[in-house]
N, C-alpha and C. Protein backbone atom coordinates (compact mmCIF):
# COMPACT_ATOMS: atom_id res chain seq x y z
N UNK A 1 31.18 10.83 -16.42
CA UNK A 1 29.90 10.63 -15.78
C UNK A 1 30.05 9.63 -14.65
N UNK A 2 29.32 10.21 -13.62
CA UNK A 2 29.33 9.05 -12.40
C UNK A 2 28.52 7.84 -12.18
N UNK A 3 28.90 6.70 -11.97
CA UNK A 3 28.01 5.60 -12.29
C UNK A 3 27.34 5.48 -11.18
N UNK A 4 26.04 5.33 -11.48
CA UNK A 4 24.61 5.24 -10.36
C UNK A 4 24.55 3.93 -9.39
N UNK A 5 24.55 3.62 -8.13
CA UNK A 5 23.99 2.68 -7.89
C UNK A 5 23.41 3.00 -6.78
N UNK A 6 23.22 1.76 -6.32
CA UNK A 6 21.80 1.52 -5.64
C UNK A 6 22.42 1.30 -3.91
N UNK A 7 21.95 1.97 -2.87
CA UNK A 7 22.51 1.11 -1.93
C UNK A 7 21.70 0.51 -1.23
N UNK A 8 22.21 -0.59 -0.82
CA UNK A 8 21.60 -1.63 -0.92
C UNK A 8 20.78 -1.74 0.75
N UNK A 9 22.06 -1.02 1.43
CA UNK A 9 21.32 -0.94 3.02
C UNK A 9 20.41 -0.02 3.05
N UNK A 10 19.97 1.18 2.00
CA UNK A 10 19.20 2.32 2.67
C UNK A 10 18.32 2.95 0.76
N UNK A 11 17.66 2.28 0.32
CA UNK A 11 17.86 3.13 -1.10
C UNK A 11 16.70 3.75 -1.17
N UNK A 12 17.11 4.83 -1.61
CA UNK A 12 15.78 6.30 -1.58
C UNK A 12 14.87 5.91 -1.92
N UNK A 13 13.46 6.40 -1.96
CA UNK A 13 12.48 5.96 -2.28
C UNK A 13 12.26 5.64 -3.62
N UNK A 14 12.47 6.84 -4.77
CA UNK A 14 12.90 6.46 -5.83
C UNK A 14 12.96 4.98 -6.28
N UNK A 15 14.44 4.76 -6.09
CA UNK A 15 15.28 3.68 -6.28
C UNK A 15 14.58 2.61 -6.02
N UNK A 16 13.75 2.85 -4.46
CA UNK A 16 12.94 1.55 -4.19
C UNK A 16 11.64 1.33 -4.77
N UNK A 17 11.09 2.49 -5.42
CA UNK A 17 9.94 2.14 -6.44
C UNK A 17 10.52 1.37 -7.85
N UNK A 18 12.13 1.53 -8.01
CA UNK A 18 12.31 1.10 -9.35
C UNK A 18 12.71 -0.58 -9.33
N UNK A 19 13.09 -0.62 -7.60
CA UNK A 19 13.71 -1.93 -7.18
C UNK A 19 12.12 -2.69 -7.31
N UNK A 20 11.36 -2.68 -6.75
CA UNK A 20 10.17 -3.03 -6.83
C UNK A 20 9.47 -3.62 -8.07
N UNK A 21 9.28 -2.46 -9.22
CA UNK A 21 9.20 -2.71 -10.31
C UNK A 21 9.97 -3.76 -11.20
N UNK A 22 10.75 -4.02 -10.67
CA UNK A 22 12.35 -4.46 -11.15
C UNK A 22 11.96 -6.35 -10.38
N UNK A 23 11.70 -6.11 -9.23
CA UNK A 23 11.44 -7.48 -8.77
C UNK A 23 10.08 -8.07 -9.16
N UNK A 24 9.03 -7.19 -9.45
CA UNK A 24 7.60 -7.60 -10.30
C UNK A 24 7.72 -7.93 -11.45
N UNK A 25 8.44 -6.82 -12.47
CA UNK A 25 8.37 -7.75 -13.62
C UNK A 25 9.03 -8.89 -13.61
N UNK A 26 10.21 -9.48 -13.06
CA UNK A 26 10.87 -10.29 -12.88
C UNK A 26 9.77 -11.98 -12.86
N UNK A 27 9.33 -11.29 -11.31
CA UNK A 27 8.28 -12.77 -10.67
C UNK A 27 7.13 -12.62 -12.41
N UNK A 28 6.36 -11.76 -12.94
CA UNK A 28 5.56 -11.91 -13.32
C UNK A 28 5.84 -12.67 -15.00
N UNK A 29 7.57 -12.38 -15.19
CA UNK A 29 7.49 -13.41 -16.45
C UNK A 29 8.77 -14.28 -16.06
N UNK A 30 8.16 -14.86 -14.99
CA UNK A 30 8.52 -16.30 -14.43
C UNK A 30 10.47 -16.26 -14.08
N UNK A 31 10.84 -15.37 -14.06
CA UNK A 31 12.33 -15.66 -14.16
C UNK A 31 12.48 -15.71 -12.49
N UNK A 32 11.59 -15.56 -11.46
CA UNK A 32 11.98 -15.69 -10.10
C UNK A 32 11.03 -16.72 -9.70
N UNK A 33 11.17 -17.38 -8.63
CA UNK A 33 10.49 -17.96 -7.89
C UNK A 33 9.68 -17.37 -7.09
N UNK A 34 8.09 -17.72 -6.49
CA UNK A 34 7.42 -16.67 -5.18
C UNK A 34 8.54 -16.99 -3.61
N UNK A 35 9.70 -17.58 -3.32
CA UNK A 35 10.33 -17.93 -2.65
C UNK A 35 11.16 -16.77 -2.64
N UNK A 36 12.00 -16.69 -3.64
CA UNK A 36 13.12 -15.81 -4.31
C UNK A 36 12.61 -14.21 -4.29
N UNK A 37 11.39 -14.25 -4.78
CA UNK A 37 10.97 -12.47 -4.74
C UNK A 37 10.26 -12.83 -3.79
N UNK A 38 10.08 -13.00 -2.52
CA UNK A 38 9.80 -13.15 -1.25
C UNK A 38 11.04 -12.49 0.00
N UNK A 39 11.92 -13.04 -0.49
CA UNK A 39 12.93 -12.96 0.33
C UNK A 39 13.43 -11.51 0.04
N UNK A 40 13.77 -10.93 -1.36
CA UNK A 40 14.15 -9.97 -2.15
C UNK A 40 13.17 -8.63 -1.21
N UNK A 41 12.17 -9.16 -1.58
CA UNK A 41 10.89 -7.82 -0.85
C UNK A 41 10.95 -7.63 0.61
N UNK A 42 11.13 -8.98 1.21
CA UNK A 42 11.30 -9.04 2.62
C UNK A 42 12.85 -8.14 2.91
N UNK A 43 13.57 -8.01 2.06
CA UNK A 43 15.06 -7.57 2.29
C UNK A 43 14.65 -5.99 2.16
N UNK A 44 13.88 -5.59 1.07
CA UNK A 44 13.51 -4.41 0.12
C UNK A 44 12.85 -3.60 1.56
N UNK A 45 11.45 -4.26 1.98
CA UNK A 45 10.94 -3.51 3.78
C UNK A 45 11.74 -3.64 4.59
N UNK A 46 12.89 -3.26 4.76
CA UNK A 46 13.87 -3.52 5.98
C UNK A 46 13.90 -1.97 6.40
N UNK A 47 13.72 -1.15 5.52
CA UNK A 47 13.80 0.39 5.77
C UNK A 47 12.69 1.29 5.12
N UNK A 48 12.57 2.61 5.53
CA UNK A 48 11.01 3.18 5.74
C UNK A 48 10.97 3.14 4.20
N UNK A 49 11.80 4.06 3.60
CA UNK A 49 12.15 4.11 2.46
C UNK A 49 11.78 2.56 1.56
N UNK A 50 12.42 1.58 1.68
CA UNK A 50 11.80 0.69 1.21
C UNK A 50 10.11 -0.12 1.25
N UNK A 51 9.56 0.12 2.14
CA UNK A 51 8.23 0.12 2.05
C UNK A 51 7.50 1.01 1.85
N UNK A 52 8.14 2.19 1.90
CA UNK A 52 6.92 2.95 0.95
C UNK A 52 7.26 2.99 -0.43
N UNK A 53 8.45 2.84 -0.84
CA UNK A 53 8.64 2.23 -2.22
C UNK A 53 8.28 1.03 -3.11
N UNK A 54 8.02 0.17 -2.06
CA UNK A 54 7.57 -1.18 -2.25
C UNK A 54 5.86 -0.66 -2.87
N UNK A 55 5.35 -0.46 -1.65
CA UNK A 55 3.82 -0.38 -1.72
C UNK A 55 3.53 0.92 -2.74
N UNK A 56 4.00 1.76 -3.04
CA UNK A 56 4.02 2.83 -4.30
C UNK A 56 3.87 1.98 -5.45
N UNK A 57 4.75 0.92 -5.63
CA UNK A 57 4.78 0.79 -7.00
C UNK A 57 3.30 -0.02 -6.71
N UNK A 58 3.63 -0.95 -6.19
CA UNK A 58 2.86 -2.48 -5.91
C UNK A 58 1.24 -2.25 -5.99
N UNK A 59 1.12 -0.97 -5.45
CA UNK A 59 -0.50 -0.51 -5.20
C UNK A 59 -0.96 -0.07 -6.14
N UNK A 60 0.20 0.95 -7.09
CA UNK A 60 -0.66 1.51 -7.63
C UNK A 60 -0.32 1.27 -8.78
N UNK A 61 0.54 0.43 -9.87
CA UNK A 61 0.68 0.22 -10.47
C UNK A 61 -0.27 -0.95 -11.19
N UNK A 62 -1.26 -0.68 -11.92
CA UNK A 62 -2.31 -1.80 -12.64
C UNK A 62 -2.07 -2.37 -13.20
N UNK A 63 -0.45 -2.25 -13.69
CA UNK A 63 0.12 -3.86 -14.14
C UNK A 63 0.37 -4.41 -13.59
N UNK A 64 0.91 -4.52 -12.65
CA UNK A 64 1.80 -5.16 -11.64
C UNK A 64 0.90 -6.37 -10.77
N UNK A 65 0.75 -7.31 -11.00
CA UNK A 65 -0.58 -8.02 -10.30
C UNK A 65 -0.20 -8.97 -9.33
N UNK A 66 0.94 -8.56 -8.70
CA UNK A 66 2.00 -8.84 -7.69
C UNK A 66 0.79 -8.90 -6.38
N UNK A 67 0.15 -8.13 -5.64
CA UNK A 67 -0.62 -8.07 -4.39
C UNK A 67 -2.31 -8.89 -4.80
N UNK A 68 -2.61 -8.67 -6.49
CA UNK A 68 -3.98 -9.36 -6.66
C UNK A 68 -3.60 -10.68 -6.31
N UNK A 69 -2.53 -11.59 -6.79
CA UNK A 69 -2.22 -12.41 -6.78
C UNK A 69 -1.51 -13.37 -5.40
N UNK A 70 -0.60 -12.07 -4.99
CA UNK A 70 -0.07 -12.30 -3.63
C UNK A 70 0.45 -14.36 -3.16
N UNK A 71 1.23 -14.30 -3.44
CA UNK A 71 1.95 -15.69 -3.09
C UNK A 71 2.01 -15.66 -1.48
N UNK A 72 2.03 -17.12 -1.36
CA UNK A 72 1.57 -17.38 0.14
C UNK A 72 2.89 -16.68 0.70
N UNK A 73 4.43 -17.17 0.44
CA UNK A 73 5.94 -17.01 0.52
C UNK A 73 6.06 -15.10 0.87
N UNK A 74 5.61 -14.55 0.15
CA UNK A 74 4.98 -13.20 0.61
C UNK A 74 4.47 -12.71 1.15
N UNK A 75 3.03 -13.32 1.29
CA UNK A 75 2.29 -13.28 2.74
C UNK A 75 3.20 -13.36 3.83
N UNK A 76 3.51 -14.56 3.51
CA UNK A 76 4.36 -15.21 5.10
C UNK A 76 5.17 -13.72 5.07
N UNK A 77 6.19 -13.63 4.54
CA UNK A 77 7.03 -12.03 4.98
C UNK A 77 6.34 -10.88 5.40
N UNK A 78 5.34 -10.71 4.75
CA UNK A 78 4.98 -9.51 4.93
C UNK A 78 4.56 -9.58 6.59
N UNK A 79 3.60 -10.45 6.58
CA UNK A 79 3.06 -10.93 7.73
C UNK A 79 4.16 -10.83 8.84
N UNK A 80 5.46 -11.48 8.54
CA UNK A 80 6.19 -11.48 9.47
C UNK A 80 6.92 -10.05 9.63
N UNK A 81 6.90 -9.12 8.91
CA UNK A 81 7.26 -7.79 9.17
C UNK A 81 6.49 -7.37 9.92
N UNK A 82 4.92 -7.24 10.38
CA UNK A 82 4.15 -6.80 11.30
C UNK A 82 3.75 -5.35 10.77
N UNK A 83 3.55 -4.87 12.16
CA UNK A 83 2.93 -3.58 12.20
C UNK A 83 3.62 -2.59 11.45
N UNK A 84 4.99 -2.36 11.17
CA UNK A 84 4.90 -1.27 9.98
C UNK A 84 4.14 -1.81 8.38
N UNK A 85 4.08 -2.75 8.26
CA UNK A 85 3.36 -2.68 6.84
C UNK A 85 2.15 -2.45 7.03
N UNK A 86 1.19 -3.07 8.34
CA UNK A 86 -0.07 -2.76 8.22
C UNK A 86 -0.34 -0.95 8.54
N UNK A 87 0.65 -1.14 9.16
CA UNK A 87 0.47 1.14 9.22
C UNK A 87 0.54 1.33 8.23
N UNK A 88 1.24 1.10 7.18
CA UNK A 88 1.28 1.97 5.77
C UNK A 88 0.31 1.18 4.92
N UNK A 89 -0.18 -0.16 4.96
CA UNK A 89 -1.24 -0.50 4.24
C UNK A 89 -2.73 0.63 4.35
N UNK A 90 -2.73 0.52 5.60
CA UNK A 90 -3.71 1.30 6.72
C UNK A 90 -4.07 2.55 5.79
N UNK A 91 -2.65 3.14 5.92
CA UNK A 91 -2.84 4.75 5.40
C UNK A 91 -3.05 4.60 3.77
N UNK A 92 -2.47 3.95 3.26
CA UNK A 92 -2.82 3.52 1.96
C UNK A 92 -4.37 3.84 1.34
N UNK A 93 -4.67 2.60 2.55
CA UNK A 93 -6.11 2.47 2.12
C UNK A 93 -7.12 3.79 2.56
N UNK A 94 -6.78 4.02 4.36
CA UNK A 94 -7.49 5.53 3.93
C UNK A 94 -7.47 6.41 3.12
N UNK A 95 -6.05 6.93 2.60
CA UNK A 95 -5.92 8.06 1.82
C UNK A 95 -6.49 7.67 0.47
N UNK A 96 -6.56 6.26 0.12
CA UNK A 96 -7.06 6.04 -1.66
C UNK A 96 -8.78 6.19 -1.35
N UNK A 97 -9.40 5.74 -0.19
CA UNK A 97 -10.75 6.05 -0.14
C UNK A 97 -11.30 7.27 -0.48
N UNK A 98 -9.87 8.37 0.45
CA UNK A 98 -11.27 9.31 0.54
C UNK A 98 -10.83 10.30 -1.28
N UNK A 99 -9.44 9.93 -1.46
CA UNK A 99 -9.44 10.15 -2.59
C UNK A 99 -10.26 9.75 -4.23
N UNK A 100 -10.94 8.66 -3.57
CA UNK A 100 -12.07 7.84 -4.53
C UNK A 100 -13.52 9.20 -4.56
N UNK A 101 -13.33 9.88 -3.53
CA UNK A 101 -14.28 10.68 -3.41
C UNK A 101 -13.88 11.87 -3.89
N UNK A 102 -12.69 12.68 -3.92
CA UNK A 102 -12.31 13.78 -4.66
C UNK A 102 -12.34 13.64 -6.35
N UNK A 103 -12.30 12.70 -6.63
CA UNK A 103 -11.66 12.23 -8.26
C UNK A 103 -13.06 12.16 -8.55
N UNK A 104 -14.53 11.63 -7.85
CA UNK A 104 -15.36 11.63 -8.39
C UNK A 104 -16.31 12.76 -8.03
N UNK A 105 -15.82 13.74 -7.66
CA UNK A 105 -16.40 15.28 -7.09
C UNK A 105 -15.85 16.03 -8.71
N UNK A 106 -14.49 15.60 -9.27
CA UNK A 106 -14.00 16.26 -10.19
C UNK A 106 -14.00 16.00 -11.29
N UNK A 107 -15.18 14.84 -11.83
CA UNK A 107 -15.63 13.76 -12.40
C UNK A 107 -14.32 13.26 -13.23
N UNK A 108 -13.73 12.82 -12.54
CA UNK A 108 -11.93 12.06 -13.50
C UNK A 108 -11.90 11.16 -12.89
N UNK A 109 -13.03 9.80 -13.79
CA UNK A 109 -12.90 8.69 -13.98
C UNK A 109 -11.65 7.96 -14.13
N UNK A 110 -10.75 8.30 -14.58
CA UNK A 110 -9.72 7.33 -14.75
C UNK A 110 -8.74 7.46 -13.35
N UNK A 111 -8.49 8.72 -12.15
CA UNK A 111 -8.30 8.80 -11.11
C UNK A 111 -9.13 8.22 -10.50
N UNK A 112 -10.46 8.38 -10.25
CA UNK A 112 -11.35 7.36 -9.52
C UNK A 112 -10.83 6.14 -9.56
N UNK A 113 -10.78 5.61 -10.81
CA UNK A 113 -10.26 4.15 -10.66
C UNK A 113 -9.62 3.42 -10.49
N UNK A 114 -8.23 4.42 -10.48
CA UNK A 114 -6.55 3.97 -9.90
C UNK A 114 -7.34 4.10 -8.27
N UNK A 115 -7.70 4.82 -7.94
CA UNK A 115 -7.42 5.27 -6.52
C UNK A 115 -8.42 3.87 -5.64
N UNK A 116 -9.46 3.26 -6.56
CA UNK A 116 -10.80 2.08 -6.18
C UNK A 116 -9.77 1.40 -6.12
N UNK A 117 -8.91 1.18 -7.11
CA UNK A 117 -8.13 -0.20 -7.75
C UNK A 117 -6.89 -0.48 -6.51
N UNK A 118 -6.33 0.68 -5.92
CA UNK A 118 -5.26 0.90 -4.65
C UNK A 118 -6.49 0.37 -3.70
N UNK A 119 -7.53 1.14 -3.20
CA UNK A 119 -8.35 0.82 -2.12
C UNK A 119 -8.62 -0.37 -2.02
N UNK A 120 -9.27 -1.06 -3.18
CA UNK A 120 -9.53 -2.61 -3.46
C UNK A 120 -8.15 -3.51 -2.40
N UNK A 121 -7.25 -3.57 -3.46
CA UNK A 121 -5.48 -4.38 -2.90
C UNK A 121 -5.31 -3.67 -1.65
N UNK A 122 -5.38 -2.82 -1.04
CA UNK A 122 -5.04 -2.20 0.60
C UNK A 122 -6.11 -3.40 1.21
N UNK A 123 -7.48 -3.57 0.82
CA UNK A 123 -8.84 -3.70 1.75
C UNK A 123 -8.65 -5.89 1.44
N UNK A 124 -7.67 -6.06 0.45
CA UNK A 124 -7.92 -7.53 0.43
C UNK A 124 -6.37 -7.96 1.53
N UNK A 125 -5.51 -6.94 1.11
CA UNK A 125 -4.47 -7.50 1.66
C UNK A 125 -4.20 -7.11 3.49
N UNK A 126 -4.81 -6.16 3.84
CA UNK A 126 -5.29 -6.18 5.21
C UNK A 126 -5.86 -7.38 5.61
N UNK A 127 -7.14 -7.66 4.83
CA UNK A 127 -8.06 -9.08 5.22
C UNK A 127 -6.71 -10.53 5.49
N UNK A 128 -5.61 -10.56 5.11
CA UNK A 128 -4.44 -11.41 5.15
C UNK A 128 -3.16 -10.95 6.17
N UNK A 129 -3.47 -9.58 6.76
CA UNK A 129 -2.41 -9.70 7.77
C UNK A 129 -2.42 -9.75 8.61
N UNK A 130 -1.60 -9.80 9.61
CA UNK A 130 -2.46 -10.27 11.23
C UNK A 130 -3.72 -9.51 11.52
N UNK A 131 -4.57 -9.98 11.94
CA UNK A 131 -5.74 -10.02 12.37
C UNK A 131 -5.72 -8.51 13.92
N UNK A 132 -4.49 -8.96 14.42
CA UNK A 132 -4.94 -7.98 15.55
C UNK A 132 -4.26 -6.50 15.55
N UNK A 133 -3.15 -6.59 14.43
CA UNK A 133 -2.31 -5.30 14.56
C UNK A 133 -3.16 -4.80 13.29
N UNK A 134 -4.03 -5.19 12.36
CA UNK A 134 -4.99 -4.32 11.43
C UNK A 134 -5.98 -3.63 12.45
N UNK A 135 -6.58 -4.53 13.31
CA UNK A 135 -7.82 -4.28 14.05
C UNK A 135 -7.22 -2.85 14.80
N UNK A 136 -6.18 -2.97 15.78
CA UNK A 136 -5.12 -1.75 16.16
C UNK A 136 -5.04 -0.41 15.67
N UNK A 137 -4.63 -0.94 14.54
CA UNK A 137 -4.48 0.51 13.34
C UNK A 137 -6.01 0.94 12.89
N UNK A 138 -7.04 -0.24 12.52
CA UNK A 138 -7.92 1.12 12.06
C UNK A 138 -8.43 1.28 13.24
N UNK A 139 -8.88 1.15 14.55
CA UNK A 139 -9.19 1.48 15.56
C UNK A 139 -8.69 3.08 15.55
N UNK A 140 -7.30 3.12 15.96
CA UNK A 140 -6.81 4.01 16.00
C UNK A 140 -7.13 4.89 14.31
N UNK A 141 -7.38 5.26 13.32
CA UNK A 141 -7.89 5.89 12.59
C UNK A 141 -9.23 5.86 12.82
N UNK A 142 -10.38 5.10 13.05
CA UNK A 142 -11.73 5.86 13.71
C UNK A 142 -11.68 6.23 14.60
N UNK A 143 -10.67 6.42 15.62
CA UNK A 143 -10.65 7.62 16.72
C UNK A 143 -10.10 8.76 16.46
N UNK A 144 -9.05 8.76 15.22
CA UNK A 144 -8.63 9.73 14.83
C UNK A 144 -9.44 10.43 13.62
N UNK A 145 -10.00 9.91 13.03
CA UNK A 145 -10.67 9.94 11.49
C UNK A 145 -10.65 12.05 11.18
N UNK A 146 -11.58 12.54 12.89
CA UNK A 146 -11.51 13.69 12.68
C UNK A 146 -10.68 15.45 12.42
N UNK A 147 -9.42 14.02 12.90
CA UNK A 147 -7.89 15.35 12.70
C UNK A 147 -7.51 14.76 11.70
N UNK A 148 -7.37 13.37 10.52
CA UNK A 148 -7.05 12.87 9.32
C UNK A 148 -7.57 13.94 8.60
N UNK A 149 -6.58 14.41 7.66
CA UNK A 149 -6.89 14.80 6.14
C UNK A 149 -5.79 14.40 5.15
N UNK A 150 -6.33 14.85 3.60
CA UNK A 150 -5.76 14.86 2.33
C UNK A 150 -4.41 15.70 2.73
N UNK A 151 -3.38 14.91 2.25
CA UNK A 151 -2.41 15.94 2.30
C UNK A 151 -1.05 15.28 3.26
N UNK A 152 0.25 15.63 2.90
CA UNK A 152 0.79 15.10 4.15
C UNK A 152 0.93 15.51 5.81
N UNK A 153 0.46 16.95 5.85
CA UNK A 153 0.05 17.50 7.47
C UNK A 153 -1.00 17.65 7.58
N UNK A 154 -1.93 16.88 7.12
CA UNK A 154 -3.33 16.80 7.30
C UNK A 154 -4.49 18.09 7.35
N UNK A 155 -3.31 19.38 6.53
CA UNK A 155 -3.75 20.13 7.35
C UNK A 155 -5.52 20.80 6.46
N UNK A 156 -5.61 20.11 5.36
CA UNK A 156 -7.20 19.91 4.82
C UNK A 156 -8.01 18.61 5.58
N UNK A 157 -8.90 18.54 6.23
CA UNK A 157 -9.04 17.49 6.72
C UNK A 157 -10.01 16.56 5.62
N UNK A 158 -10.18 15.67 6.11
CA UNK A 158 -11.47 14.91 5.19
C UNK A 158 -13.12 15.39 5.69
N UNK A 159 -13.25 15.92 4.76
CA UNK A 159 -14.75 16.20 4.90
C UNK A 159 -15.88 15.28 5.32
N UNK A 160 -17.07 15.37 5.54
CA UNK A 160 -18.36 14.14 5.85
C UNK A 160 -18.55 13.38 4.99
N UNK A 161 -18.22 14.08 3.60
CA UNK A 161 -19.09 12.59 2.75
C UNK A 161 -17.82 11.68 3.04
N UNK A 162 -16.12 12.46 2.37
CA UNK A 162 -14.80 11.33 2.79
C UNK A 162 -15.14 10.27 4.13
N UNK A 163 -15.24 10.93 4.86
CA UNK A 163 -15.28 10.15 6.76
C UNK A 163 -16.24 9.24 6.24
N UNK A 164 -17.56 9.15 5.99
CA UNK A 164 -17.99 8.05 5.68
C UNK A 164 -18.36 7.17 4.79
N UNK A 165 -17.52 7.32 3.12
CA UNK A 165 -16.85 6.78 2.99
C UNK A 165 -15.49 5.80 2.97
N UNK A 166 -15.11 6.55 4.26
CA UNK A 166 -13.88 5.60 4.37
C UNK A 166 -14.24 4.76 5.11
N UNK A 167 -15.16 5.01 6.31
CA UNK A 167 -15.95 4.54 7.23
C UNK A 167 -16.79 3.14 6.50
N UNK A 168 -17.18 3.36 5.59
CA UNK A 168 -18.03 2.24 4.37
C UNK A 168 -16.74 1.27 4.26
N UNK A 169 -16.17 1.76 3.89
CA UNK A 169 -14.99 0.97 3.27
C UNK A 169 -14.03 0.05 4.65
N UNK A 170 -14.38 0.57 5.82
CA UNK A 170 -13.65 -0.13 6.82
C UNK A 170 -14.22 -0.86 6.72
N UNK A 171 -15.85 -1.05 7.09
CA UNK A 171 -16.97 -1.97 7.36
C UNK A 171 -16.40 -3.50 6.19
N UNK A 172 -16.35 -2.67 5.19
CA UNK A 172 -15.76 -4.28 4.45
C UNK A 172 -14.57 -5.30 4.72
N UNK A 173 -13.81 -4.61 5.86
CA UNK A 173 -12.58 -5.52 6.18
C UNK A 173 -13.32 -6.63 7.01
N UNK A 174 -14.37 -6.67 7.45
CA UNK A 174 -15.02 -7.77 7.93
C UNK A 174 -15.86 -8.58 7.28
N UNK A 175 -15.91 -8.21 5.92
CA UNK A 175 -16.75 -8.89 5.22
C UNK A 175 -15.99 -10.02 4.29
């Protein structure tokens, strides 16, 4: 049998949802520092693959209370990564909105609530990253809002009640 590892410059998404997981439970029963899994995560977003692995687990995982909590040492990284995290925060948060609205069209409460619970952590942790490359990105999604859909080629779009719902839900990044 061939032994698995991880590479370290490029690791599939997979891998980087498990690296993730792997650095949360860690910080959450104290065996890291917010310094130490700061630096680790900051290493982890270096590639696409790693931030959407990052934010997979991080978002949607309701144990993981890694982003409710969010250490300043983290902030600071994330922050200092810039505009690709707030693009994928961005999309995050649109796609869990208007999905808050499919799950409760199909009355499956417990999807509704993963998908509130992602929207929630997208809509606090935007409110913490730069100020002008969030403003940027959703700009650019309410000009786009009408070619956005469910799906990865958008090619269902979001319907009226979705659009303003998500639209509701922007309004709170200023609140």
């Amino acid at each position: 049998m061939e032994k698995k590892t991880i590479n370290k410059l490029n690791p599939s998404f997979m891998q980087s949802i498990n690296i993730a997981e792997k650095f949360c439970k860690e910080w959450e029963d104290e065996l890291v520092s917010d310094e130490v899994l700061a630096d680790r995560i900051a290493e982890l977003v270096d590639t696409r693959n790693g931030i959407r692995g990052f934010f997979a687990y991080a978002l949607s995982d309701v144990n993981c209370t890694l982003l409710d909590k969010l250490p300043s040492a983290l902030l600071f990284k994330l922050r200092e990564k810039g505009e690709p995290i707030v693009c994928l925060v961005v999309k995050n948060f649109i796609m869990s909105s208007a999905q808050v609205i499919n799950h409760r069209r199909d009355k499956n409460a417990i999807y509704e609530n993963i998908s509130k619970n992602i929207s929630e952590r997208c809509l606090d942790l935007l409110r913490k990253l730069d100020t002008k490359l969030v403003t940027k990105e959703i700009n650019e999604v309410i000009y786009n809002l009408n070619k956005m859909g469910n799906g990865f080629n958008s090619s269902i779009r979001y319907d009226d009640e979705q659009k303003k719902f998500i639209k509701e839900r922007i309004k709170k990044l200023s609140n």
